[in-house]
Protein backbone atom coordinates (compact mmCIF):
# COMPACT_ATOMS: atom_id res chain seq x y z
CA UNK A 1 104.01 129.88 90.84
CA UNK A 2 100.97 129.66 92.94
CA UNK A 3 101.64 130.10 97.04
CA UNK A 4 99.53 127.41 97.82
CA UNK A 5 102.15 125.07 95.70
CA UNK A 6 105.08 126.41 96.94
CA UNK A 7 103.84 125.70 100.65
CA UNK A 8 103.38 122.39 100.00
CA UNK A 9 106.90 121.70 97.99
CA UNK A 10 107.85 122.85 101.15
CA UNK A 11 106.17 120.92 103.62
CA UNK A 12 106.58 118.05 101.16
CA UNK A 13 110.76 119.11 101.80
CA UNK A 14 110.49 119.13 104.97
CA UNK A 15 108.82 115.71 105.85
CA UNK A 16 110.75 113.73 103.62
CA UNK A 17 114.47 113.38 104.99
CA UNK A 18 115.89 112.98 101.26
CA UNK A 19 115.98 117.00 101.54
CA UNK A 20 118.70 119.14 103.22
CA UNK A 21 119.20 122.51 103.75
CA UNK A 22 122.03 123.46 101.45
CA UNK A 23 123.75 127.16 100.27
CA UNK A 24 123.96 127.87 96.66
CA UNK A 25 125.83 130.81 95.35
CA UNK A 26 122.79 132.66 95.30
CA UNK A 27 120.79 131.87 98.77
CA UNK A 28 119.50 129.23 100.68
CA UNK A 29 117.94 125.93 99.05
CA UNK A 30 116.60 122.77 99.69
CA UNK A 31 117.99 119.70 98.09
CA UNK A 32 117.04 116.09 97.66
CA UNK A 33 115.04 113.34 95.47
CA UNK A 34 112.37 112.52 93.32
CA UNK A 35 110.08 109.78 95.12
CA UNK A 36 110.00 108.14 91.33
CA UNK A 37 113.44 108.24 90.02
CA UNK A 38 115.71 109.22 93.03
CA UNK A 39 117.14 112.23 90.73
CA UNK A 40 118.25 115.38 92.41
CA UNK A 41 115.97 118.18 92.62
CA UNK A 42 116.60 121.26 94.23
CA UNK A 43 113.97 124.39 95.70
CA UNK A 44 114.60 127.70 96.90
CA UNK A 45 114.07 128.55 100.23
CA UNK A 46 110.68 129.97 100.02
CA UNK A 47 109.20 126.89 97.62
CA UNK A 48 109.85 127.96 94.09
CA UNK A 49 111.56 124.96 92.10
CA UNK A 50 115.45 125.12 90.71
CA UNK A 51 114.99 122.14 88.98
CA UNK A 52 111.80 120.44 87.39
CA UNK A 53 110.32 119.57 90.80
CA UNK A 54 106.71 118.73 90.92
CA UNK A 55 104.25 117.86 93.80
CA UNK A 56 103.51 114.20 93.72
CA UNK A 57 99.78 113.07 94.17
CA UNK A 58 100.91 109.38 95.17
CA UNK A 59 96.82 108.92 94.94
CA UNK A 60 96.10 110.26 91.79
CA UNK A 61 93.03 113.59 92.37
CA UNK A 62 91.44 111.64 89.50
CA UNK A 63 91.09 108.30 91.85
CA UNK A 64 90.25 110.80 95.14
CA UNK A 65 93.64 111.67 96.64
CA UNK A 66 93.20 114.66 98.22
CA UNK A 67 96.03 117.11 99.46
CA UNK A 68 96.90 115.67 102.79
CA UNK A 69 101.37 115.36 103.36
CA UNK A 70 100.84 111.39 103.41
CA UNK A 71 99.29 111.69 100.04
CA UNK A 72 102.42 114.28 98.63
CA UNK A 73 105.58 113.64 97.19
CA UNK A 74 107.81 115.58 95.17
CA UNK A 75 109.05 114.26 91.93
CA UNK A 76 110.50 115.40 88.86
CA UNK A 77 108.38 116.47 86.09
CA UNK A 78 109.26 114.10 83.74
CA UNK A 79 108.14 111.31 86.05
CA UNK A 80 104.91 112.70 87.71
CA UNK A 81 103.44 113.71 84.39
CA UNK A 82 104.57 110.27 82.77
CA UNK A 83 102.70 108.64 85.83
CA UNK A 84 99.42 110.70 84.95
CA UNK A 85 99.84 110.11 81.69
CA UNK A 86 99.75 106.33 82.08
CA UNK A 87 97.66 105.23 85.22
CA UNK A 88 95.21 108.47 85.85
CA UNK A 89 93.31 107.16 82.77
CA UNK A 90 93.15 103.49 84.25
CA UNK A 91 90.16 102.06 86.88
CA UNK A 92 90.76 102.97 90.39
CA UNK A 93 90.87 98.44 90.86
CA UNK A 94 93.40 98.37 88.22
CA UNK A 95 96.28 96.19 89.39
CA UNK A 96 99.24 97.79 87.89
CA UNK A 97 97.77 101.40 89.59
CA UNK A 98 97.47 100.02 92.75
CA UNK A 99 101.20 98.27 92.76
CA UNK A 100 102.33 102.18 92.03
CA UNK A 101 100.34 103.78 93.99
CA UNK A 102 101.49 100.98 97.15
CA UNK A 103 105.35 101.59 95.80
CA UNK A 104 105.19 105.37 96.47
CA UNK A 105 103.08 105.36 99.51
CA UNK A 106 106.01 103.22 100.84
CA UNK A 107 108.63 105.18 99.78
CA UNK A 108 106.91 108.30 101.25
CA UNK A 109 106.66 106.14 104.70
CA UNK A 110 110.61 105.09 104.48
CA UNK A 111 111.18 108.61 103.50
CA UNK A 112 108.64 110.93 106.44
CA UNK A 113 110.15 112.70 109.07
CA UNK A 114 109.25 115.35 111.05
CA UNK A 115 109.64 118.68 109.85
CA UNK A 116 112.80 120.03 111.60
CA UNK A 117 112.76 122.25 113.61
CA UNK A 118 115.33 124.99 112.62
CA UNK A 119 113.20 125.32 109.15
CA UNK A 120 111.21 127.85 108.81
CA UNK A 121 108.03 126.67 107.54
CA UNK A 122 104.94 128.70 105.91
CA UNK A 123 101.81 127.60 107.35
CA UNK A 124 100.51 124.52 106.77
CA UNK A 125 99.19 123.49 103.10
């Protein structure tokens, strides 16, 4: 996996409070929930998925979202390809794109934080 995508699952961890720090049996990890489907995903300490985790372009690149944290998420696979697969292809005006795209920005909101602390982040994405 590229570095530059395991910094931002990372930074995408650590500014969404749905992620803890947890121990598995074989390190450190991160875990907590897609921003789709609320299903547990879990990361290794330095970025690399466990599970099927994905970064989340709640603006879609194809529609101009760019890589900014307010515009990241992390959701499952299944999910975040299923939501390219269905609205990247609409209008940028098209209603039922813009009700997503407003459902995960506010989840993202409801779900920021600030990074804590005690985490020991890469630099910034």
């Amino acid at each position: 996996m590229r570095e530059v995508t395991r910094r931002r699952l990372l930074w995408c961890a650590a500014t969404d409070s749905s992620f803890e720090r947890i121990e598995l049996a074989d390190g450190p990890a991160l875990e907590g929930k897609c921003l789709h489907c609320s299903r547990k995903l879990l990361l290794r300490a330095d970025g690399e998925p466990i599970s099927r985790a994905t970064i989340e372009h709640i603006v879609p690149r194809t529609h101009g979202g760019g890589d900014e944290l307010s515009n990241l998420g992390i959701a499952c696979a299944r999910c975040n390809h299923g939501k390219g697969v269905r609205l990247d292809v609409r209008r940028a005006d098209d209603p039922t794109l813009r009700r997503v795209i407003e459902t995960l920005r506010e989840r993202r909101r409801a779900r920021w934080r600030e990074p804590p602390s005690d985490w020991d982040l890469p630099s910034r994405p």
